[in-house]
C-alpha atoms as a PDB file:
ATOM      1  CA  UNK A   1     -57.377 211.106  78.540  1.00  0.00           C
ATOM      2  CA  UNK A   2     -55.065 214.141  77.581  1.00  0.00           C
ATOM      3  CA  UNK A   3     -51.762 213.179  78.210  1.00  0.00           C
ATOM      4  CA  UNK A   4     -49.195 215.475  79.962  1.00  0.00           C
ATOM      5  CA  UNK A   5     -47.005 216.327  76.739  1.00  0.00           C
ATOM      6  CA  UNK A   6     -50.756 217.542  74.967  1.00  0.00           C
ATOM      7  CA  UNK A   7     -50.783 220.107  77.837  1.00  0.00           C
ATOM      8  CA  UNK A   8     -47.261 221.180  77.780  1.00  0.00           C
ATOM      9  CA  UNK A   9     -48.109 221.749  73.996  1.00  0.00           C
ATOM     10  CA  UNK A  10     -51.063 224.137  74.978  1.00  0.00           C
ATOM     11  CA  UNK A  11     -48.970 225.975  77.659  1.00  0.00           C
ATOM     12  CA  UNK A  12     -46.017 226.361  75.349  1.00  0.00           C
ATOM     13  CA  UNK A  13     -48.922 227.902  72.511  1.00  0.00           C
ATOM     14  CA  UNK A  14     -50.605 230.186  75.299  1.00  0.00           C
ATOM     15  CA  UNK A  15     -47.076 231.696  76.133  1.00  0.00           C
ATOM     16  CA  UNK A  16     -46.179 232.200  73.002  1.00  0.00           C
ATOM     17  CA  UNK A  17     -49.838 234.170  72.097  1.00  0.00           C
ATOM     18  CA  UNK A  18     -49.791 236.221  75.200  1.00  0.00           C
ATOM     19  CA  UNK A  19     -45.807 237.408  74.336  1.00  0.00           C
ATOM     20  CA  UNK A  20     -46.614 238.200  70.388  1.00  0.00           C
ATOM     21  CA  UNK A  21     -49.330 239.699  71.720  1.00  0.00           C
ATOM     22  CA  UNK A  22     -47.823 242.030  74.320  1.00  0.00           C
ATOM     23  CA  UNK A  23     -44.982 242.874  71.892  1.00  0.00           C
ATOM     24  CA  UNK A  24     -44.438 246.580  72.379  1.00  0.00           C
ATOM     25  CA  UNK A  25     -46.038 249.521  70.088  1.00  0.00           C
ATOM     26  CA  UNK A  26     -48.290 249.518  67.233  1.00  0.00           C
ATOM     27  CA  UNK A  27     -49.263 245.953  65.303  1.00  0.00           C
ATOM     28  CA  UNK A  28     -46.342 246.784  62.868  1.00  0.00           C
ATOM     29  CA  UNK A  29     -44.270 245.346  65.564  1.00  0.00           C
ATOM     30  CA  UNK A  30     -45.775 242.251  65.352  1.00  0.00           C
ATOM     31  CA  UNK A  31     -46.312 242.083  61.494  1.00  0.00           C
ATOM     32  CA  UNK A  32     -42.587 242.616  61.630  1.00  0.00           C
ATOM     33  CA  UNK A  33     -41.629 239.486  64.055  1.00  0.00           C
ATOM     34  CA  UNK A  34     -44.451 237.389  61.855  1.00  0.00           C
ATOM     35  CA  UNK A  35     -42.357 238.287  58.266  1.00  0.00           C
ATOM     36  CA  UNK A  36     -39.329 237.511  59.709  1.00  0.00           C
ATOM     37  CA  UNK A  37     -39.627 234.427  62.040  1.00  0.00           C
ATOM     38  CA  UNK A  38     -42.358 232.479  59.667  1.00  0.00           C
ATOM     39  CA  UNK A  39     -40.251 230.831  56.919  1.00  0.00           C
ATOM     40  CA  UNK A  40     -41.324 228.929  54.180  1.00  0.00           C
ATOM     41  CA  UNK A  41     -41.501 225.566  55.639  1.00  0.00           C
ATOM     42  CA  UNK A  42     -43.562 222.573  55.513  1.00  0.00           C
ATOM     43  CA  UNK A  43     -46.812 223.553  57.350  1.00  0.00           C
ATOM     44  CA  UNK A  44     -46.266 221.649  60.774  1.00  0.00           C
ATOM     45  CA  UNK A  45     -42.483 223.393  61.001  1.00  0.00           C
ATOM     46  CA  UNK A  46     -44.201 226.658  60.159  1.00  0.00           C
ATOM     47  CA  UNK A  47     -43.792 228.385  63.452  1.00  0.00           C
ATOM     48  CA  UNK A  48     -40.873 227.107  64.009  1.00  0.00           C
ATOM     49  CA  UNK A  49     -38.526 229.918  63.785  1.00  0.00           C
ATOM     50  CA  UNK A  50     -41.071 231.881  65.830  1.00  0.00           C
ATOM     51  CA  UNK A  51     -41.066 229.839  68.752  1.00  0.00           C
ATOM     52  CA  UNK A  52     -37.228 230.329  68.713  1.00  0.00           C
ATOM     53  CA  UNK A  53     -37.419 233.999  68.680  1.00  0.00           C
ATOM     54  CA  UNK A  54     -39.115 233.639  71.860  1.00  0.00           C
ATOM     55  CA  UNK A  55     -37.520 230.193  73.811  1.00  0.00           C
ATOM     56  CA  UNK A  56     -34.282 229.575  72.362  1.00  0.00           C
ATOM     57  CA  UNK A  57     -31.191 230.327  72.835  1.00  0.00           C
ATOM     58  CA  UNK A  58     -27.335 228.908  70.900  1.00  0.00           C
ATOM     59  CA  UNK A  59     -25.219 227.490  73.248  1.00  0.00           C
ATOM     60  CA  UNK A  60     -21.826 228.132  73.398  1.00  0.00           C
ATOM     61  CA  UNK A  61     -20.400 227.016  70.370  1.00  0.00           C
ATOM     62  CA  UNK A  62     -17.814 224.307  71.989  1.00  0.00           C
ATOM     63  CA  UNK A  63     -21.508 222.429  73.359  1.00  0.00           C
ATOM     64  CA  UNK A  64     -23.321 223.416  69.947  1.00  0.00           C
ATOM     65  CA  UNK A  65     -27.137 222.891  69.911  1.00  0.00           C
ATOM     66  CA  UNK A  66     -29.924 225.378  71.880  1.00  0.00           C
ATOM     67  CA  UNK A  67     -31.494 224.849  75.203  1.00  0.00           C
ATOM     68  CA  UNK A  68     -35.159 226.060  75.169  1.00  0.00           C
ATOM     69  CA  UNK A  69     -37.017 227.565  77.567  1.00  0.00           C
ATOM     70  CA  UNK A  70     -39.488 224.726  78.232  1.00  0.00           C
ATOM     71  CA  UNK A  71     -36.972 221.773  79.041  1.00  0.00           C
ATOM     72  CA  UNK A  72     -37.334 223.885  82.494  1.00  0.00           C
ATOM     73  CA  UNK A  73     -41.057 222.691  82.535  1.00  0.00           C
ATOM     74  CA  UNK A  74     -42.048 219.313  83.563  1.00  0.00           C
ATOM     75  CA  UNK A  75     -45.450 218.232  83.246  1.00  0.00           C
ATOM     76  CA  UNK A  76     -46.583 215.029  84.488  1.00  0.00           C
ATOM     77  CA  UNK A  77     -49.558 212.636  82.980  1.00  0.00           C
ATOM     78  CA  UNK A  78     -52.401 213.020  84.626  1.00  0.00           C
ATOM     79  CA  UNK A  79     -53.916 211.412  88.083  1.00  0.00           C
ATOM     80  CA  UNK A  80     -56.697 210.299  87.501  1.00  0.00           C
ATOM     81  CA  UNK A  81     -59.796 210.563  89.741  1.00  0.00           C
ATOM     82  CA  UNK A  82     -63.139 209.337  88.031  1.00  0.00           C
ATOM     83  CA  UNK A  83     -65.539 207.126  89.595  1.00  0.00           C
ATOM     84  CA  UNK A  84     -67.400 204.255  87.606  1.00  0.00           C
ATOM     85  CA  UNK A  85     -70.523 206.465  87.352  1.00  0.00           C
ATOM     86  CA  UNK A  86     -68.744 209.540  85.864  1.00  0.00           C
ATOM     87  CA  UNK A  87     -67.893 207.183  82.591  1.00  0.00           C
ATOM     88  CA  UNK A  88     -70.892 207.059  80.061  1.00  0.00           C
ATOM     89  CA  UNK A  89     -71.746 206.510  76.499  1.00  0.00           C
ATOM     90  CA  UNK A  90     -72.629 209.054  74.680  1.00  0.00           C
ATOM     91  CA  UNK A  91     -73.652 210.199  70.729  1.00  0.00           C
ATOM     92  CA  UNK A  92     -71.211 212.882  69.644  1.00  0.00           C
ATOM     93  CA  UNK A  93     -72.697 214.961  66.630  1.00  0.00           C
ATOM     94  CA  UNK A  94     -70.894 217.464  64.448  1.00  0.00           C
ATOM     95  CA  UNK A  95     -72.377 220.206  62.763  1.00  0.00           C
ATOM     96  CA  UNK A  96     -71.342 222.417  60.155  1.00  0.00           C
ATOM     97  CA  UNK A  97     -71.810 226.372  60.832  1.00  0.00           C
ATOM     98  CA  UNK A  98     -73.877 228.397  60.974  1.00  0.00           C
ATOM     99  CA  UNK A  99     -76.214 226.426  58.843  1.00  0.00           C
ATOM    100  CA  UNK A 100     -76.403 223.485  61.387  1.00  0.00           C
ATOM    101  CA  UNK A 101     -76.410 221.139  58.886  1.00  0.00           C
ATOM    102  CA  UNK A 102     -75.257 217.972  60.878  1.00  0.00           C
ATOM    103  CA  UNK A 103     -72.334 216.149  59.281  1.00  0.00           C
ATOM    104  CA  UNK A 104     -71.632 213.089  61.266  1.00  0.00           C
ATOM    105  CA  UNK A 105     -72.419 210.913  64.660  1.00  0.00           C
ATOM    106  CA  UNK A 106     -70.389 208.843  66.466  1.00  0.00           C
ATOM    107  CA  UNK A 107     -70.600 206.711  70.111  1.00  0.00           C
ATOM    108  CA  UNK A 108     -68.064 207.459  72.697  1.00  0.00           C
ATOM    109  CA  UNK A 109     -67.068 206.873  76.069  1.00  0.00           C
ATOM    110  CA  UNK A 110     -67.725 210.297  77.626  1.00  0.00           C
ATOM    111  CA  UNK A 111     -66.127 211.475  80.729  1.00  0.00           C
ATOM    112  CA  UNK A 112     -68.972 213.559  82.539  1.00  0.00           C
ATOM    113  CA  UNK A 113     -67.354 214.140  85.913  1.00  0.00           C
ATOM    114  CA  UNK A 114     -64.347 213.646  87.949  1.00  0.00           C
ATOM    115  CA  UNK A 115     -60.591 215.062  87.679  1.00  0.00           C
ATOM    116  CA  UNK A 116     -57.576 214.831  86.177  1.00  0.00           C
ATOM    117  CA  UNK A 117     -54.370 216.031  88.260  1.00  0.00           C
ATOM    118  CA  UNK A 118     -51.640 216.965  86.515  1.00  0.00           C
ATOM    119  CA  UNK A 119     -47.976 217.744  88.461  1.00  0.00           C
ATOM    120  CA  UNK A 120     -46.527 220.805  87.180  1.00  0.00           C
ATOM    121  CA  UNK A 121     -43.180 221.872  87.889  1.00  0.00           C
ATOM    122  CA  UNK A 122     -40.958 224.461  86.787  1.00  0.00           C
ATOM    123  CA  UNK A 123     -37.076 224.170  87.361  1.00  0.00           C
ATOM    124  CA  UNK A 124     -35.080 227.441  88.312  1.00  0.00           C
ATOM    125  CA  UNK A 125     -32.402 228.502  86.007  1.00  0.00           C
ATOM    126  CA  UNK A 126     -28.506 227.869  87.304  1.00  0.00           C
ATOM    127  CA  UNK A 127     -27.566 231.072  88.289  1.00  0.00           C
ATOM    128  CA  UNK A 128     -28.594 234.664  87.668  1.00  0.00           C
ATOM    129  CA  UNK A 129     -27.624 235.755  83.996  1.00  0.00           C
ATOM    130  CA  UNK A 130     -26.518 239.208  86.135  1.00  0.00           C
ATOM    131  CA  UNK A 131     -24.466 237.450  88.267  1.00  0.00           C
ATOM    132  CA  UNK A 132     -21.756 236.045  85.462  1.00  0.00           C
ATOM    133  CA  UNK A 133     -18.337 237.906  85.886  1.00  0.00           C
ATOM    134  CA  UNK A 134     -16.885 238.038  83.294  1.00  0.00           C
ATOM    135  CA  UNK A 135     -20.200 239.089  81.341  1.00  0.00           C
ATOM    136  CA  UNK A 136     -20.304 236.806  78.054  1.00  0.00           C
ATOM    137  CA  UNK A 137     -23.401 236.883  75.787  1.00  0.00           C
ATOM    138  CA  UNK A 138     -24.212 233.838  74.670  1.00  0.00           C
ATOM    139  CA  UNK A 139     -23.897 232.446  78.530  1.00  0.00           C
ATOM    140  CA  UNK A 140     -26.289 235.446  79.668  1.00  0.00           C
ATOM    141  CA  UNK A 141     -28.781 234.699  76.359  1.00  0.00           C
ATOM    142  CA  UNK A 142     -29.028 230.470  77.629  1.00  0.00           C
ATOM    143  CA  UNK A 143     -29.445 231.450  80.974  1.00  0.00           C
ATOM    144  CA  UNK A 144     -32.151 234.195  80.298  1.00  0.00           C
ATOM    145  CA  UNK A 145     -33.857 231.379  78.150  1.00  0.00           C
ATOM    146  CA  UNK A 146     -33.781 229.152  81.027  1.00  0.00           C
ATOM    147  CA  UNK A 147     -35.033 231.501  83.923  1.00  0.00           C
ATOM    148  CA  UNK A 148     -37.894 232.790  81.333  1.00  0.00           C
ATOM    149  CA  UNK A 149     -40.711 230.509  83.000  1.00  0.00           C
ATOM    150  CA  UNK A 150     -39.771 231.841  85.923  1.00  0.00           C
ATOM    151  CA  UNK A 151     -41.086 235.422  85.294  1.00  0.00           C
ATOM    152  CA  UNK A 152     -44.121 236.014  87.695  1.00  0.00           C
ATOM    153  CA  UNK A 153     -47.564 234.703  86.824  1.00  0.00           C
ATOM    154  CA  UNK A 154     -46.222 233.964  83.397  1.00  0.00           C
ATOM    155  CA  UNK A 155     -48.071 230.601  83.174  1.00  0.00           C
ATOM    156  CA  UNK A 156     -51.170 231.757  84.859  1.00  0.00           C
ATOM    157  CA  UNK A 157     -51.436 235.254  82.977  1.00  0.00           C
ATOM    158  CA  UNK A 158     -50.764 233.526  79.539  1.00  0.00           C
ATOM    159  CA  UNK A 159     -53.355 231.084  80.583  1.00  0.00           C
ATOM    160  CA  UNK A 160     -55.420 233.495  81.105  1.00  0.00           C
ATOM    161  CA  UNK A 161     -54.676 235.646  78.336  1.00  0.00           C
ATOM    162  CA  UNK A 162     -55.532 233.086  75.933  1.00  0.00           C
ATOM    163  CA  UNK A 163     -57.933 230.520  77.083  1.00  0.00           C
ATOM    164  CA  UNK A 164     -60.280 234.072  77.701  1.00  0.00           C
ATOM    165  CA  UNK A 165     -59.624 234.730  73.678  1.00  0.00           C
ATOM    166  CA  UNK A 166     -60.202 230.600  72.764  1.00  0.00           C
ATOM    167  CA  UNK A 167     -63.984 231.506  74.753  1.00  0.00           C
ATOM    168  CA  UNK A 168     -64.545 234.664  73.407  1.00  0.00           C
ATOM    169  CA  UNK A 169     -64.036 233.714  69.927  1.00  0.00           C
ATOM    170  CA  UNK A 170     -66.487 230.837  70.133  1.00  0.00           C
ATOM    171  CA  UNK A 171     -68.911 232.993  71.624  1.00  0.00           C
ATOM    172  CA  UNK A 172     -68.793 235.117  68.613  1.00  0.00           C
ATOM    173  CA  UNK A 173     -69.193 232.233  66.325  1.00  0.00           C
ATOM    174  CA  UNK A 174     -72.351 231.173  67.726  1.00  0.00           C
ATOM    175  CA  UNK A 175     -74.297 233.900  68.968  1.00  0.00           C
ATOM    176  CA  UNK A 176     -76.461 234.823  65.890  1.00  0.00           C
ATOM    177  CA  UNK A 177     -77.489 230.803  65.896  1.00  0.00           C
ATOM    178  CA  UNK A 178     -80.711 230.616  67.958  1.00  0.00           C
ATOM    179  CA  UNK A 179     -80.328 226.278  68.376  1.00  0.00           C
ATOM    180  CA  UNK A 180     -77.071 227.754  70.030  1.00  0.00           C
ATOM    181  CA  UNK A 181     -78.684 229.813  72.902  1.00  0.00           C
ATOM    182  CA  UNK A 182     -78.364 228.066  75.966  1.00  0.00           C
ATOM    183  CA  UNK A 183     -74.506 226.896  74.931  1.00  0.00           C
ATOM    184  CA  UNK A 184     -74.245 231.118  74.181  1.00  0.00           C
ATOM    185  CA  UNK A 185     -75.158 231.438  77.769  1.00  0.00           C
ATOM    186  CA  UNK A 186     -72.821 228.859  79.513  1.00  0.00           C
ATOM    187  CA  UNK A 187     -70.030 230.232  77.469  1.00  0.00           C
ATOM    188  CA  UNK A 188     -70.887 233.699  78.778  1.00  0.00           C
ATOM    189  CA  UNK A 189     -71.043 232.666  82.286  1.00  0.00           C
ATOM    190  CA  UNK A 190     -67.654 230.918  81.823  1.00  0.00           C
ATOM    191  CA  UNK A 191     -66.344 234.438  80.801  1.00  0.00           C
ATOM    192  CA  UNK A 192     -67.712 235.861  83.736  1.00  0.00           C
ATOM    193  CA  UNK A 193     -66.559 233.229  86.061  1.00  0.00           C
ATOM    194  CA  UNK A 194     -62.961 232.915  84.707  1.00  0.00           C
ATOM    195  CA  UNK A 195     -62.586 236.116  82.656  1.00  0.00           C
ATOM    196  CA  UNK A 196     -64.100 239.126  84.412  1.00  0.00           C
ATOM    197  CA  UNK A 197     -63.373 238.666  87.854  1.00  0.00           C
ATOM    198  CA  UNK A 198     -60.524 237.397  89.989  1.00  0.00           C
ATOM    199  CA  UNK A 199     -60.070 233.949  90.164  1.00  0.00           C
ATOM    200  CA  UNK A 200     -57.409 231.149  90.853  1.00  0.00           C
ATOM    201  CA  UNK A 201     -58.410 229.474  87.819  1.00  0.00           C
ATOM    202  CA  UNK A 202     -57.983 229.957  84.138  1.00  0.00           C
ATOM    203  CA  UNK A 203     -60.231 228.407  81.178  1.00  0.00           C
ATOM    204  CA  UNK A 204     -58.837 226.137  78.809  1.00  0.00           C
ATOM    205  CA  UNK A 205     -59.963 224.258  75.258  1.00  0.00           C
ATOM    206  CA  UNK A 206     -57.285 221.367  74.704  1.00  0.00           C
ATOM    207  CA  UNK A 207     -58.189 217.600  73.198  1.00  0.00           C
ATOM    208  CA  UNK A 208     -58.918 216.122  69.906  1.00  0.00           C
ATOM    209  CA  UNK A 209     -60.874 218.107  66.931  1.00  0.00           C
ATOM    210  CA  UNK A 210     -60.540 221.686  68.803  1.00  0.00           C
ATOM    211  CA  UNK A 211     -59.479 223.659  65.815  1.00  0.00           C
ATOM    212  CA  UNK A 212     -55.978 225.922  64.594  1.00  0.00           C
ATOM    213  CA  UNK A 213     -57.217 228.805  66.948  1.00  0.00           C
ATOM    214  CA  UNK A 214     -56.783 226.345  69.930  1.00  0.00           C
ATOM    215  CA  UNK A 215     -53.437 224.893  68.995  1.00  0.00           C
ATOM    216  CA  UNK A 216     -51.394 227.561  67.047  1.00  0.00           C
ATOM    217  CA  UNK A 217     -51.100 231.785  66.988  1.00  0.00           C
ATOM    218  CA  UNK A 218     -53.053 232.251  63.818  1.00  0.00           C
ATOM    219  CA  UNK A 219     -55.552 234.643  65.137  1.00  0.00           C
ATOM    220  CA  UNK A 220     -53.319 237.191  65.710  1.00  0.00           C
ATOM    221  CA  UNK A 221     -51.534 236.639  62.322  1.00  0.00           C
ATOM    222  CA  UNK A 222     -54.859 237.024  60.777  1.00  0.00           C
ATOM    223  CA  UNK A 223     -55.466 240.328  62.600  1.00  0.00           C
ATOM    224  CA  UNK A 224     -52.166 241.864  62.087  1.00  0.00           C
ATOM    225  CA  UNK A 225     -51.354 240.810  58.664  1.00  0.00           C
ATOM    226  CA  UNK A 226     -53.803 239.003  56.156  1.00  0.00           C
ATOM    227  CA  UNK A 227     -51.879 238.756  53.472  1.00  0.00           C
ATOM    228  CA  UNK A 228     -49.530 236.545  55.465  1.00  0.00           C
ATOM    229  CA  UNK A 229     -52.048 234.370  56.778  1.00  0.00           C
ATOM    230  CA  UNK A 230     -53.392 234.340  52.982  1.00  0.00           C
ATOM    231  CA  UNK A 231     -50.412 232.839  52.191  1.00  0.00           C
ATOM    232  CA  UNK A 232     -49.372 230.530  55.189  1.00  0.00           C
ATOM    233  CA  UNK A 233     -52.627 229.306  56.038  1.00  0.00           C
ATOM    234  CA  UNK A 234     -55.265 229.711  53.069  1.00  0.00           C
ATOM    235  CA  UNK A 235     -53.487 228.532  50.449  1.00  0.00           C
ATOM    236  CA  UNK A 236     -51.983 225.415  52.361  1.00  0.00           C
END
């Protein structure tokens, strides 16, 4: 089961894709942000000057410390709701491509049906960073950081934005493999469904084994500046 934390992870990684993304003007914008928010740091801290570019903000310096944008996000474990016959085992086989060279089996305990219902709440920010009299900037820069979630649609556009990008891109990867057709086809009805039309509900691709492109912003460093994902990514 994915735990509530795993998809607070994914939601924090979707917002900060769809706002590096939208960054105003050309992609030199962005290659500028990349060079100097991504330190040299071990490779799981890589991003971590990046993601406080975009969620934190210094207290005032008699409380020291940052507040972050996401302690105003609460997101419960899941609910579960999965009858007896929705649990199955199943062979799980990975293949290597395009070649579809198989590289290993293994039996699990698949979950082919059911729900999981996750509580989601976001928690408003104190007061209105316009409202402070007299006008101090590191109280309006905390607050802003704290009533950031609250933008409209920000969860559900980011969601969007990059769950959309997550299908497209595996599209692409399989679409010249002809074992692949009928998964080509789901994914492409998926993009329809969720992608090209108005909907309610946004796509997602979160869990064990689902790749960097799922779980970090390296697809638009790679498009924006290869030499920097050269560096940060390929040679790590």
């Amino acid at each position: 089961m994915i735990p509530g934390s795993s998809l607070k992870g994914y939601i924090r990684t979707a917002i900060m894709y769809a706002n590096l993304k939208g960054l105003v003007g050309s992609p030199n914008n962005i290659r500028n942000v990349l060079h100097k928010r991504i330190k040299k740091l071990e490779p799981k801290n890589v991003a971590q000057h990046l993601e406080s570019y975009f969620f934190r903000a210094r207290r005032p310096k008699k409380q020291r410390g940052f507040v972050d944008s996401f302690q105003q996000l609460i997101v419960s474990d899941p609910e579960v709701s999965i009858d007896r016959d929705c649990l199955s085992v199943e062979k799980f086989e990975v293949y290597e491509l395009p070649a579809m060279s198989k590289i290993v089996s293994q039996y699990v305990i698949a979950v082919l049906c059911g729900k999981l219902i996750y509580n989601i709440k976001v928690f408003s920010s104190p007061t209105d960073p316009t409202n402070i009299t007299p006008l101090v900037n590191e109280h309006t820069q905390v607050l802003r950081r704290l009533s950031f979630l609250q933008k409209n649609n920000i969860l559900f556009e980011s969601l969007k934005t990059f769950g959309c990008k997550l299908l497209r891109y595996e599209i692409d990867r399989v679409k010249q493999i002809k074992n692949l057709e009928k998964y080509r086809e789901f994914l492409e009805e998926l993009v329809k469904k969720y992608c090209e039309q108005q909907t309610n509900c946004v796509i997602g691709r979160i869990g064990y084994m689902i790749g960097l492109k799922s779980k970090t912003v390296i697809d638009i460093v790679k498009n924006v500046d290869y030499n920097l994902f050269y560096k940060k990514y390929v040679q790590k």
